[in-house]
N, C-alpha and C. Protein backbone atom coordinates (compact mmCIF):
# COMPACT_ATOMS: atom_id res chain seq x y z
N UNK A 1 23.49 -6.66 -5.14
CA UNK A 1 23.88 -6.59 -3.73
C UNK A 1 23.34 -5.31 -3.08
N UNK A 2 23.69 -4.22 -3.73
CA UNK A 2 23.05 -3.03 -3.32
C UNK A 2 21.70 -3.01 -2.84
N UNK A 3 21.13 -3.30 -3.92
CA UNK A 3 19.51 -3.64 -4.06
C UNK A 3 18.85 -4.67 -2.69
N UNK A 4 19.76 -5.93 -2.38
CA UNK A 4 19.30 -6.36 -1.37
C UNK A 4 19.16 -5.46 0.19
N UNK A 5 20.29 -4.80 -0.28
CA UNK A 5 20.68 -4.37 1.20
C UNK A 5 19.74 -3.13 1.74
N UNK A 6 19.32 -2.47 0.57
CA UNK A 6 18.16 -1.58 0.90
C UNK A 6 17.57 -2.01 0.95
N UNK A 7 16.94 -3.03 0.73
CA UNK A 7 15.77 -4.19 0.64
C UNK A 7 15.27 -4.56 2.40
N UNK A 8 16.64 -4.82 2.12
CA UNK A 8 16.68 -5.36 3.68
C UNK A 8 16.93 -4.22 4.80
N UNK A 9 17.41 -3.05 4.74
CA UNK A 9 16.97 -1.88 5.48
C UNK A 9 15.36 -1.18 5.50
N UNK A 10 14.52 -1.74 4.28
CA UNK A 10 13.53 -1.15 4.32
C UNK A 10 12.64 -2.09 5.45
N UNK A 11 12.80 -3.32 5.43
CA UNK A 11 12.66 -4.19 6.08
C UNK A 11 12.21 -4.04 7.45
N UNK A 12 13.39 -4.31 7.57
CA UNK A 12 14.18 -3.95 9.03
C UNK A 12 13.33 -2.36 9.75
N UNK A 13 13.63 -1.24 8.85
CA UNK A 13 12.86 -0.29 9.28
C UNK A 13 11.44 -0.20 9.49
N UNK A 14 10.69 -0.63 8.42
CA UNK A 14 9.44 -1.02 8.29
C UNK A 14 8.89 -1.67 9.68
N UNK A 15 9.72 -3.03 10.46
CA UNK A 15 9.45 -3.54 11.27
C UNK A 15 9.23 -2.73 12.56
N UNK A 16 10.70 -2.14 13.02
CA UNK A 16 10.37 -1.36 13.90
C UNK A 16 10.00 0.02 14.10
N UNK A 17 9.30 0.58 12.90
CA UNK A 17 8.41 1.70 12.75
C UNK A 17 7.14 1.37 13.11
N UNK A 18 6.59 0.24 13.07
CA UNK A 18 5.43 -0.47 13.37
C UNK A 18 5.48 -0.61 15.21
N UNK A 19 6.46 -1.06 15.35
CA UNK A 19 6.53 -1.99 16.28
C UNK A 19 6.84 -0.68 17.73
N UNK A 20 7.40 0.03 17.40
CA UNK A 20 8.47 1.23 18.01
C UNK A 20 7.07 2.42 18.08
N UNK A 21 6.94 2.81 16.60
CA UNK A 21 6.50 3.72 16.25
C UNK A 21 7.81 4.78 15.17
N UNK A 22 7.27 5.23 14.11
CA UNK A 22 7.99 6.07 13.44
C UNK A 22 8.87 7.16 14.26
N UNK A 23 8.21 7.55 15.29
CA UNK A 23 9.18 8.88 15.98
C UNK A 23 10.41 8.28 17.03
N UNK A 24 10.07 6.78 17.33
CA UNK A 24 9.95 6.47 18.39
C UNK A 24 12.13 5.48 17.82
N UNK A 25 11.99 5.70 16.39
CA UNK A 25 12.91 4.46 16.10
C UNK A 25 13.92 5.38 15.53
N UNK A 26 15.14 5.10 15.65
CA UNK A 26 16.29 6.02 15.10
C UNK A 26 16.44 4.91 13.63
N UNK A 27 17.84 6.22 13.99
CA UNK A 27 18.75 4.98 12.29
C UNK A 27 19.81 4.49 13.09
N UNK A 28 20.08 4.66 14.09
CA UNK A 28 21.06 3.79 15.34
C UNK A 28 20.21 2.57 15.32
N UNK A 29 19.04 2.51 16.01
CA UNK A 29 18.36 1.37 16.44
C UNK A 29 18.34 0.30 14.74
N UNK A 30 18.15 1.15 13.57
CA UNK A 30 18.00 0.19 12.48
C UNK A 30 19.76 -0.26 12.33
N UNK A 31 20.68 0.37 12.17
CA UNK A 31 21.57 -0.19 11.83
C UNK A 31 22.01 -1.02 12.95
N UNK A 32 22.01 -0.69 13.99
CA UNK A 32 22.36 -2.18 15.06
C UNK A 32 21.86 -3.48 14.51
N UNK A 33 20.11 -3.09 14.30
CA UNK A 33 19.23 -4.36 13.82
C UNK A 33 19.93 -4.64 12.49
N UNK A 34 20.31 -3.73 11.78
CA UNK A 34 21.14 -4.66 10.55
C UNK A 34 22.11 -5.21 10.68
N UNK A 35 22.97 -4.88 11.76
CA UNK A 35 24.23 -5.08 11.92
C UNK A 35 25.50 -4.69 11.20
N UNK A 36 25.03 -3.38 11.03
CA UNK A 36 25.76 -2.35 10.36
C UNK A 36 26.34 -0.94 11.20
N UNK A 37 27.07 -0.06 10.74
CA UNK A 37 27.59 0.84 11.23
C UNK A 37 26.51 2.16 10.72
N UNK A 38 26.23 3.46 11.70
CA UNK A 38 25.42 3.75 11.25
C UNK A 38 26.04 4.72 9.71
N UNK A 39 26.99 4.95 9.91
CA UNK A 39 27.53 5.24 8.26
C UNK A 39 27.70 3.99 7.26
N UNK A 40 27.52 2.66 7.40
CA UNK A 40 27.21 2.00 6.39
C UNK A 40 25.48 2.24 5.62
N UNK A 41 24.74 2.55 7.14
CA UNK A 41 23.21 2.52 6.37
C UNK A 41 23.21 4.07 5.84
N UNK A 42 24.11 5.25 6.26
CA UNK A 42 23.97 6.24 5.65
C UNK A 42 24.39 6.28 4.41
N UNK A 43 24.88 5.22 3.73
CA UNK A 43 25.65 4.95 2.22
C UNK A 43 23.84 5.02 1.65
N UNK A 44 23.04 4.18 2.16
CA UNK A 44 21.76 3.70 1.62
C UNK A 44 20.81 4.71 1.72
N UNK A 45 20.65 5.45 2.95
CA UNK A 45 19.71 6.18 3.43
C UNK A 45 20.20 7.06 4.24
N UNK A 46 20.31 8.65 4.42
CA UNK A 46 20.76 9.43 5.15
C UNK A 46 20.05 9.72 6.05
N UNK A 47 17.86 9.68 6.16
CA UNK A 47 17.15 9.90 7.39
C UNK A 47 16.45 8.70 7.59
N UNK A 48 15.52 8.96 8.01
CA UNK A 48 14.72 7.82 8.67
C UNK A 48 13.20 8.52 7.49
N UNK A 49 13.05 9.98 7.04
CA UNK A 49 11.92 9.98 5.97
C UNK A 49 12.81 9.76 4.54
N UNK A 50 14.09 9.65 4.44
CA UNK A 50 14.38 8.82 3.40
C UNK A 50 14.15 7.70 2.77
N UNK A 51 13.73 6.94 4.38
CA UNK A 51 13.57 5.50 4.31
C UNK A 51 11.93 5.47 3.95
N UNK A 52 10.82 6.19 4.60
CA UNK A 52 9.52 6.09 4.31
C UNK A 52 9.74 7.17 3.31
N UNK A 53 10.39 7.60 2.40
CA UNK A 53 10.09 7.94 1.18
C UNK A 53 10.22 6.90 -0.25
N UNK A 54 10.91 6.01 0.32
CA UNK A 54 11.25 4.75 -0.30
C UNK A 54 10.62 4.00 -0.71
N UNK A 55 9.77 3.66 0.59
CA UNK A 55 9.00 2.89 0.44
C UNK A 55 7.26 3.61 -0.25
N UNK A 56 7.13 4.58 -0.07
CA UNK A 56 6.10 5.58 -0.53
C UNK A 56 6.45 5.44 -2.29
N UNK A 57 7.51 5.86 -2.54
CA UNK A 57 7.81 5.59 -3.84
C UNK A 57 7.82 4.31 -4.79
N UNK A 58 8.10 3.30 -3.92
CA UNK A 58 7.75 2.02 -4.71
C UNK A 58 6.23 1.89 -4.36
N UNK A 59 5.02 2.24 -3.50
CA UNK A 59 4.01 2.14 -3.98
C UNK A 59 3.76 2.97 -4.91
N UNK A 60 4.22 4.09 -5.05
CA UNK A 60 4.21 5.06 -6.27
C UNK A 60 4.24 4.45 -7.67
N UNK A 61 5.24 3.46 -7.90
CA UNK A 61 5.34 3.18 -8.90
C UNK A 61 4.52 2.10 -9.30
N UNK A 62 4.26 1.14 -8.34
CA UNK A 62 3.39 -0.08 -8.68
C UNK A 62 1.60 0.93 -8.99
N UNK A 63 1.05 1.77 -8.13
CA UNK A 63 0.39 2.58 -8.82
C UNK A 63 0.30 3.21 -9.93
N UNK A 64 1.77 3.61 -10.64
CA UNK A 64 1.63 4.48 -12.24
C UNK A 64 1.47 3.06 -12.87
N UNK A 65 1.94 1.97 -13.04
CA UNK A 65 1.79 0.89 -13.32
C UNK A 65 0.53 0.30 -13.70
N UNK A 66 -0.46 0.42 -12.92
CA UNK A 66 -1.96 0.07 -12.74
C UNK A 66 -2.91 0.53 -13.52
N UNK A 67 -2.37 2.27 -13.08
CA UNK A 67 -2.67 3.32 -13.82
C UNK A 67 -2.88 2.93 -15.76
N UNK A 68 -1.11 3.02 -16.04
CA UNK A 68 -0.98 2.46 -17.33
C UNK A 68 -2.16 1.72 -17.71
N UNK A 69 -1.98 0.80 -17.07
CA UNK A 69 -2.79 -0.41 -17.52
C UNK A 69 -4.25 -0.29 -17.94
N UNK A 70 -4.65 0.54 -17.03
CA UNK A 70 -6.05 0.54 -16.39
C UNK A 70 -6.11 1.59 -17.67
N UNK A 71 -5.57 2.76 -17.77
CA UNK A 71 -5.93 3.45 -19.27
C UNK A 71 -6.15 3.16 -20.87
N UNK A 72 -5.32 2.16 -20.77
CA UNK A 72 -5.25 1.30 -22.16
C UNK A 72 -6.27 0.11 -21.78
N UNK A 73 -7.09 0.48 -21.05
CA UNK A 73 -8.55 -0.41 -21.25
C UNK A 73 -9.65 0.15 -21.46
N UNK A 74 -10.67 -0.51 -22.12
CA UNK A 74 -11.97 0.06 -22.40
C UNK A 74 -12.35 0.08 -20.62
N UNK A 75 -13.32 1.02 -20.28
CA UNK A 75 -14.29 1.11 -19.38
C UNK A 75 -14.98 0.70 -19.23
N UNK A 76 -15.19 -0.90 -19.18
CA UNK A 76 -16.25 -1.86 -18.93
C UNK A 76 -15.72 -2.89 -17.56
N UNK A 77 -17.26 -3.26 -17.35
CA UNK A 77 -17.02 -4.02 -16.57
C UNK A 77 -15.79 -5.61 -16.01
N UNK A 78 -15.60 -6.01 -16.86
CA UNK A 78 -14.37 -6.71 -17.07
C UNK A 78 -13.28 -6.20 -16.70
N UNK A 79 -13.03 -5.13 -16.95
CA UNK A 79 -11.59 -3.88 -16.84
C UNK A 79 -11.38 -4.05 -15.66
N UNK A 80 -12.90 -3.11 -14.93
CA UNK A 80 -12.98 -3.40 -13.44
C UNK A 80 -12.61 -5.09 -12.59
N UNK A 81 -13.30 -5.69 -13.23
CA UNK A 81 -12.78 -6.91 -12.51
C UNK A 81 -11.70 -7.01 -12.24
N UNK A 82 -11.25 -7.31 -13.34
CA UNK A 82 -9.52 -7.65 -13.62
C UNK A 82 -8.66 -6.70 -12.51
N UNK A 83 -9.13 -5.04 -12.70
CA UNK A 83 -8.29 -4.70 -11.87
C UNK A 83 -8.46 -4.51 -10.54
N UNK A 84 -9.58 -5.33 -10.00
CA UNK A 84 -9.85 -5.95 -8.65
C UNK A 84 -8.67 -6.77 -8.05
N UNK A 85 -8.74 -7.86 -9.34
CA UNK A 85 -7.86 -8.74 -9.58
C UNK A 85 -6.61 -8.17 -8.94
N UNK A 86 -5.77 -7.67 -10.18
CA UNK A 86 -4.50 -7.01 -10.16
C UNK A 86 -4.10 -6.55 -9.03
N UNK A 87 -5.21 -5.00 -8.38
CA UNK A 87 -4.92 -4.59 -6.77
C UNK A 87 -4.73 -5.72 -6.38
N UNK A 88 -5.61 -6.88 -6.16
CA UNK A 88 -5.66 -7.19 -4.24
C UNK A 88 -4.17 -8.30 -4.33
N UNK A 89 -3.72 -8.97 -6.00
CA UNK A 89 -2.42 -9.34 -6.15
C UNK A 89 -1.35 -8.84 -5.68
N UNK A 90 -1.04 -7.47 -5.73
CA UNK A 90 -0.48 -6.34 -5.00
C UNK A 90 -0.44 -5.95 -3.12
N UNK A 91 -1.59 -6.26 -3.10
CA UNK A 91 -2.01 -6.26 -1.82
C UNK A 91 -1.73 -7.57 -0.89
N UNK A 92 -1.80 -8.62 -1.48
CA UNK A 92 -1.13 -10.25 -1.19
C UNK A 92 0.48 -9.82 -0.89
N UNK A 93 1.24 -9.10 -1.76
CA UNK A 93 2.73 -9.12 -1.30
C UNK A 93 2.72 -8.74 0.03
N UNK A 94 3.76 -9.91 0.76
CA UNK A 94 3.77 -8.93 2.09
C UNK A 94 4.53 -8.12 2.22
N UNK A 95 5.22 -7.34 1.21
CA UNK A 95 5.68 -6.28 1.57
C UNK A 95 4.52 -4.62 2.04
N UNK A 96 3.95 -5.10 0.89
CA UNK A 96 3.00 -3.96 0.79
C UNK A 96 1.55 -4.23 2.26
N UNK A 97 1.74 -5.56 2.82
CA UNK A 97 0.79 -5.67 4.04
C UNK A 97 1.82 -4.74 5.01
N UNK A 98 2.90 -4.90 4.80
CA UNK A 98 3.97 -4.61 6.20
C UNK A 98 3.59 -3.17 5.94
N UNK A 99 4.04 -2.13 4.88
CA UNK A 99 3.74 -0.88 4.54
C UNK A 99 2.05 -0.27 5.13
N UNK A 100 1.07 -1.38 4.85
CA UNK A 100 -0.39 -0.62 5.04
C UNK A 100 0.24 -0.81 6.84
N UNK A 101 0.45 -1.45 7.41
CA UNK A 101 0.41 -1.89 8.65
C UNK A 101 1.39 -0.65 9.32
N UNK A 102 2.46 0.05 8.75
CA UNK A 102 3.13 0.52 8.94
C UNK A 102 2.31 2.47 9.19
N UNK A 103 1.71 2.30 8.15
CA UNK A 103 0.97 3.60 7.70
C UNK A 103 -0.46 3.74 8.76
N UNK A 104 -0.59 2.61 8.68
CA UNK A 104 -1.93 2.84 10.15
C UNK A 104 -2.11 3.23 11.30
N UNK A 105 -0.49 2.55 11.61
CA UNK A 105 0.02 3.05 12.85
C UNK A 105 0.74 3.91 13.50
N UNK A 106 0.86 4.79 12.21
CA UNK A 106 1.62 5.64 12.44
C UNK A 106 1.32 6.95 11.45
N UNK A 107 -0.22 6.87 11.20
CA UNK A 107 -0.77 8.13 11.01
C UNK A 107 -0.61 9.24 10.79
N UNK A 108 -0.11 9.60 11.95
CA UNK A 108 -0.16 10.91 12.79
C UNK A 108 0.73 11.33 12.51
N UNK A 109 2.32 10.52 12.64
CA UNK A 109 3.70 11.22 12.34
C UNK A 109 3.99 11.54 11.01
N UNK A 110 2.74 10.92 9.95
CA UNK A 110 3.21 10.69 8.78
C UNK A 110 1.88 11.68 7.80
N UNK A 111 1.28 11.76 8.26
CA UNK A 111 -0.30 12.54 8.16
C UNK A 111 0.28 13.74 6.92
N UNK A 112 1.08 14.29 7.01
CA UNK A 112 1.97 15.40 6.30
C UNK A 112 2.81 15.06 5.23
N UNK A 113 3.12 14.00 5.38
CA UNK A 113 4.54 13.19 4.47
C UNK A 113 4.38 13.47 3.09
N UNK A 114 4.79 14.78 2.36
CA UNK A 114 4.66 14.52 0.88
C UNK A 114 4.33 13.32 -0.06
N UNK A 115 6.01 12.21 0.36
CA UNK A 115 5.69 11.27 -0.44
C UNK A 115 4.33 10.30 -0.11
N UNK A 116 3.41 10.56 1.26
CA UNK A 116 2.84 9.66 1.27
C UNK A 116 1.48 10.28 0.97
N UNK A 117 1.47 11.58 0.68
CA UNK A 117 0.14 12.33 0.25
C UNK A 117 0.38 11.55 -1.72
N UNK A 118 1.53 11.64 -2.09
CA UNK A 118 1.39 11.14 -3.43
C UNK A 118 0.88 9.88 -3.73
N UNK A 119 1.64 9.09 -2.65
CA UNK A 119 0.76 8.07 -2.82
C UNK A 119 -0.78 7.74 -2.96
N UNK A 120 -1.45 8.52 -1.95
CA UNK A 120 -3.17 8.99 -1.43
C UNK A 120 -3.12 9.40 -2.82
N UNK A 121 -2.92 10.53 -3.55
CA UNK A 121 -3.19 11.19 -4.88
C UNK A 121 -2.82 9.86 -6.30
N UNK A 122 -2.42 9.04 -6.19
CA UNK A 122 -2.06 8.07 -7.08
C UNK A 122 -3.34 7.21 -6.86
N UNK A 123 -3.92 6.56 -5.63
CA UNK A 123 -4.86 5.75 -5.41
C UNK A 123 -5.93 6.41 -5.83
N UNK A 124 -6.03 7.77 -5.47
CA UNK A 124 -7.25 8.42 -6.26
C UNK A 124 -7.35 8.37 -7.84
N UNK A 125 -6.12 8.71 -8.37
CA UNK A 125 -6.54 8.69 -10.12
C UNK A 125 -6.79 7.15 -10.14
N UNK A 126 -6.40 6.16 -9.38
CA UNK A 126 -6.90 4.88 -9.92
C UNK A 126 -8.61 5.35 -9.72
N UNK A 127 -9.10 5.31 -8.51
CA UNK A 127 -10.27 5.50 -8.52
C UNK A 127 -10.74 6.31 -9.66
N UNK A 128 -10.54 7.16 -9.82
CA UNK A 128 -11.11 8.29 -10.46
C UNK A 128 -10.81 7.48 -12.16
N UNK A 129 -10.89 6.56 -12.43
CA UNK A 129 -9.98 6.18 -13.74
C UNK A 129 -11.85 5.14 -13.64
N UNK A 130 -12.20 4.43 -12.46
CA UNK A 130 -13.21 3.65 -12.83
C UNK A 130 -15.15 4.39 -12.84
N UNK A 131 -15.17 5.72 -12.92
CA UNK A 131 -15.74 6.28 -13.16
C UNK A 131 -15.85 6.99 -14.45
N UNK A 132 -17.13 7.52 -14.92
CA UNK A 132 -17.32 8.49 -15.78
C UNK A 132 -17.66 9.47 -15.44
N UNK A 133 -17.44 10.88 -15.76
CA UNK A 133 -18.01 12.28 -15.68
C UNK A 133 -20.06 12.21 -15.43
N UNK A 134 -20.43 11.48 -16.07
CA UNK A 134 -21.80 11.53 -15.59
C UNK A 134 -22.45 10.34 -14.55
N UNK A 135 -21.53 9.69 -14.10
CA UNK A 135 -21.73 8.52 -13.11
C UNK A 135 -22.40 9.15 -12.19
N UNK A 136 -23.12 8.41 -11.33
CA UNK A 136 -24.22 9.31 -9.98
C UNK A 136 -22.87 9.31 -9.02
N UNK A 137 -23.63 9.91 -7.99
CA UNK A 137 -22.49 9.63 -6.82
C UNK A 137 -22.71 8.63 -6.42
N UNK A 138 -23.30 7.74 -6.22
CA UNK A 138 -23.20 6.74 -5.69
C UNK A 138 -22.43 5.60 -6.18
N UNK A 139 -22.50 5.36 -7.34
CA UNK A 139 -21.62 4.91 -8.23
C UNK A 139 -20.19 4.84 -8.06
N UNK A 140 -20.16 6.21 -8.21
CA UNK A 140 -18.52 6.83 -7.56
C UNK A 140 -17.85 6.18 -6.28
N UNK A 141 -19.05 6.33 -5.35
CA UNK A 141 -18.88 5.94 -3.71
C UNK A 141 -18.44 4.51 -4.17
N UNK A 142 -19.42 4.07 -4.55
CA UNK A 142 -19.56 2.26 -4.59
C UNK A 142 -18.30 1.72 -5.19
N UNK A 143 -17.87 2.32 -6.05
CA UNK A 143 -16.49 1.75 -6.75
C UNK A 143 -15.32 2.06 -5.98
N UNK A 144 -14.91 3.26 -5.40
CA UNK A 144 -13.77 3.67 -4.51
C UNK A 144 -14.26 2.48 -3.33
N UNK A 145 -15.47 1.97 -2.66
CA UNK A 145 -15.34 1.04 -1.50
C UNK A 145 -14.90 -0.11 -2.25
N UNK A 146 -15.04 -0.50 -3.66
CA UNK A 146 -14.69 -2.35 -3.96
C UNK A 146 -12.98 -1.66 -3.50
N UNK A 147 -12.80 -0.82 -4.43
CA UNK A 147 -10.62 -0.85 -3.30
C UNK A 147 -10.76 -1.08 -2.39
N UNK A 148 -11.06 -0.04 -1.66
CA UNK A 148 -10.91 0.23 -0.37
C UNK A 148 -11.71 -0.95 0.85
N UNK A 149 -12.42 -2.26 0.21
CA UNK A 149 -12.91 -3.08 0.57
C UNK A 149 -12.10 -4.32 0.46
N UNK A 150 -10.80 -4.03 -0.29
CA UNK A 150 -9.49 -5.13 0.08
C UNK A 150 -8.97 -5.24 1.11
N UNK A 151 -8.81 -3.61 1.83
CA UNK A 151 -7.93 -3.28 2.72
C UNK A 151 -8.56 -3.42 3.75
N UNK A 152 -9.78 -3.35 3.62
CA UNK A 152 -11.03 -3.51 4.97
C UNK A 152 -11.09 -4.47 5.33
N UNK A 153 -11.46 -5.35 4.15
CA UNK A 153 -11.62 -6.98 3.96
C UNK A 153 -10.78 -7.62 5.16
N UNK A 154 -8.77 -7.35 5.19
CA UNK A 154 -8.18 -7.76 5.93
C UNK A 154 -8.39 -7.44 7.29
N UNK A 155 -8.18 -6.13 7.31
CA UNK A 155 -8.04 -5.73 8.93
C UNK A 155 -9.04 -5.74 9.94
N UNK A 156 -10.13 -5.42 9.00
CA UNK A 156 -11.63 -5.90 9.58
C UNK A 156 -12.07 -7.18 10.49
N UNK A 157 -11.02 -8.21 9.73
CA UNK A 157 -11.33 -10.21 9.94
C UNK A 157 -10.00 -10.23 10.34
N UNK A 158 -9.58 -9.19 11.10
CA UNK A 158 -8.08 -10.53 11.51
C UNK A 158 -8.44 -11.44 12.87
N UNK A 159 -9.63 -11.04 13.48
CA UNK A 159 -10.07 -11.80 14.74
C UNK A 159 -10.92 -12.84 14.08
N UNK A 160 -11.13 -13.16 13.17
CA UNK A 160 -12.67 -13.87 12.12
C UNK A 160 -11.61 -15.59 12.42
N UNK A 161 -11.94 -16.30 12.61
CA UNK A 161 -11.42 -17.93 12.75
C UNK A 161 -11.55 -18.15 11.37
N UNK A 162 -10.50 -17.78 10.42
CA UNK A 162 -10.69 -17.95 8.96
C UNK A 162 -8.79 -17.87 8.42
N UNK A 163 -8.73 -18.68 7.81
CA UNK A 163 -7.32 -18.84 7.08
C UNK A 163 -6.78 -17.19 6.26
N UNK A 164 -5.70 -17.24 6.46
CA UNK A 164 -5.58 -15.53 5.39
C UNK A 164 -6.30 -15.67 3.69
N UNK A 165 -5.88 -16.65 3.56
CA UNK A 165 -6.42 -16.84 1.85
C UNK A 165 -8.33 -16.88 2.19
N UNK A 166 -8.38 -17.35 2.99
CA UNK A 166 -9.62 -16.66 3.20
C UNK A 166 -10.45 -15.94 3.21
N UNK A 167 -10.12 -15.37 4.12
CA UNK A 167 -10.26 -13.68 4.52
C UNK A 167 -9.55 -13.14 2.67
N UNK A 168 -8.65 -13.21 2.84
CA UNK A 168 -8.55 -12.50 1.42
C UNK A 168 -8.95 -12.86 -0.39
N UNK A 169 -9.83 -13.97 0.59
CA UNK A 169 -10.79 -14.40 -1.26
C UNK A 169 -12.14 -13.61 -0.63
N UNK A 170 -12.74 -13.88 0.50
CA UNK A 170 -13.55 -13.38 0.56
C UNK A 170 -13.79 -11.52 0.68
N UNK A 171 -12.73 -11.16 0.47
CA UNK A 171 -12.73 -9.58 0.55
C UNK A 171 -12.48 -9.54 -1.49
N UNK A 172 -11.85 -10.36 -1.85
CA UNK A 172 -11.79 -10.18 -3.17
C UNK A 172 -13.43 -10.34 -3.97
N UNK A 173 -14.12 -11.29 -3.61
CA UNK A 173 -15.55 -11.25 -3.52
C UNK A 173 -16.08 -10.17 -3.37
N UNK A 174 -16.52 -9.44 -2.54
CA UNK A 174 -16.95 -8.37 -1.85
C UNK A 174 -16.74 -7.40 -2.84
N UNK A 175 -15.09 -7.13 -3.35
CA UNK A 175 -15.04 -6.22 -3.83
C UNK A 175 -15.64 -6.26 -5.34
N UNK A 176 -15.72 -7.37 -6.03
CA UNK A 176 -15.66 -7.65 -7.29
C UNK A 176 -17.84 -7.23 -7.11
N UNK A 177 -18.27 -7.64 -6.10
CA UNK A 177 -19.65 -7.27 -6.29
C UNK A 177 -20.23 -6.06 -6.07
N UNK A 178 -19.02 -4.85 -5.16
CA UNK A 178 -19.59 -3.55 -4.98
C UNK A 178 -19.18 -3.07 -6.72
N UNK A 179 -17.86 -3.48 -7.40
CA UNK A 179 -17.25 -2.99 -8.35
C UNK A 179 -18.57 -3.19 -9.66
N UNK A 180 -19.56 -4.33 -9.84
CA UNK A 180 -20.42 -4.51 -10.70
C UNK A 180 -21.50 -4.25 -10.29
N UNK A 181 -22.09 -3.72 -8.96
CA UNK A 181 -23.29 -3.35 -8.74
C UNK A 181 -23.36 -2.15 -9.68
C-alpha cells in the first residue's frame, strides 16, 4: 500500500512538473491532485526535491543494475547488442519516458540537482564500460551516440507519421548499427 501511494505521488508529481514546470508546482497543488492532505503526502515526501530525488534514484538503481550486468560480460560485440537491447527495454517503460520528458523540461531548475548529476555519472560508467583504454575516439563517440540514439530516436520522430513501436524499433536499429560499426 505504501509503495503504491508513492508510486502514485511520483506520478502525479512527475505530471505536473512537466506540465507546470518544476518551480512552478507546489506539494499543495500535488496533494490536492492526490486528494490528500498536505501532511498525508508529507508522511511520503517532505519537499518537492524529495520527490525528484526519488525518482533520480530509481533510475539510479536500474543503472547499477545494467552496470552489474554489463561487467560480468565479455567485451564483445554481442554484449553490446544485448545491452542495446536491455537500455531501450528500460526506456519503453513509461515511467522512465515520463522522467526523460520531465528532465528536458525542466533543465534549468534541475541543472544542479545532485541526485540528478548521479544519475548523468551512472550513464557515463555505462558508456565508459563499452569501450577500451586504447579505443580511438571515435569509437568512443560512436558508442556513447548508439545510447544516446534511443533517446534521440524518440524525440527526434514524434512529428514522423509512424506508430511508437516504430519509431522505437527503428531507433533500436540505428543504435544497434552505430554500436557495431
Amino acid at each position: 500500500m505504501r509503495e503504491n501511494t508513492r508510486s502514485r505521488i511520483q506520478e502525479i508529481a512527475l505530471r505536473l512538473f512537466t506540465e507546470q514546470g518544476y518551480e512552478a508546482t507546489s506539494l499543495r497543488q500535488i496533494a490536492e491532485e492526490l486528494g490528500v492532505t498536505k501532511a498525508a503526502l508529507y508522511y511520503h515526501f517532505k519537499t518537492k526535491d524529495d520527490i525528484v530525488a526519488s525518482l533520480a534514484d530509481d533510475r539510479v538503481a536500474e543503472f547499477e543494475e545494467l552496470l552489474e550486468w554489463l561487467r560480468a560480460r565479455p567485451k564483445t560485440p554481442e554484449t553490446r547488442r544485448e545491452l542495446i537491447v536491455r537500455y531501450a527495454e528500460r526506456l519503453d517503460r513509461p515511467r522512465n519516458a515520463e522522467v526523460a520528458r520531465f528532465l528536458e523540461r525542466n533543465q534549468t531548475a534541475l541543472r544542479d540537482h545532485p541526485k540528478i548529476l548521479r544519475m548523468r555519472e551512472k550513464m557515463l560508467e555505462v558508456v565508459g564500460e563499452l569501450v577500451e583504454p586504447g579505443d580511438p575516439l571515435t569509437t568512443r563517440i560512436q558508442r556513447s551516440m548508439a545510447l544516446f540514439s534511443l533517446h534521440a530516436g524518440m524525440w527526434l520522430t514524434q512529428n514522423v507519421e509512424a506508430s511508437e513501436q516504430e519509431r522505437r524499433q527503428a531507433a533500436r536499429e540505428v543504435a544497434i548499427k552505430l554500436m557495431e560499426a
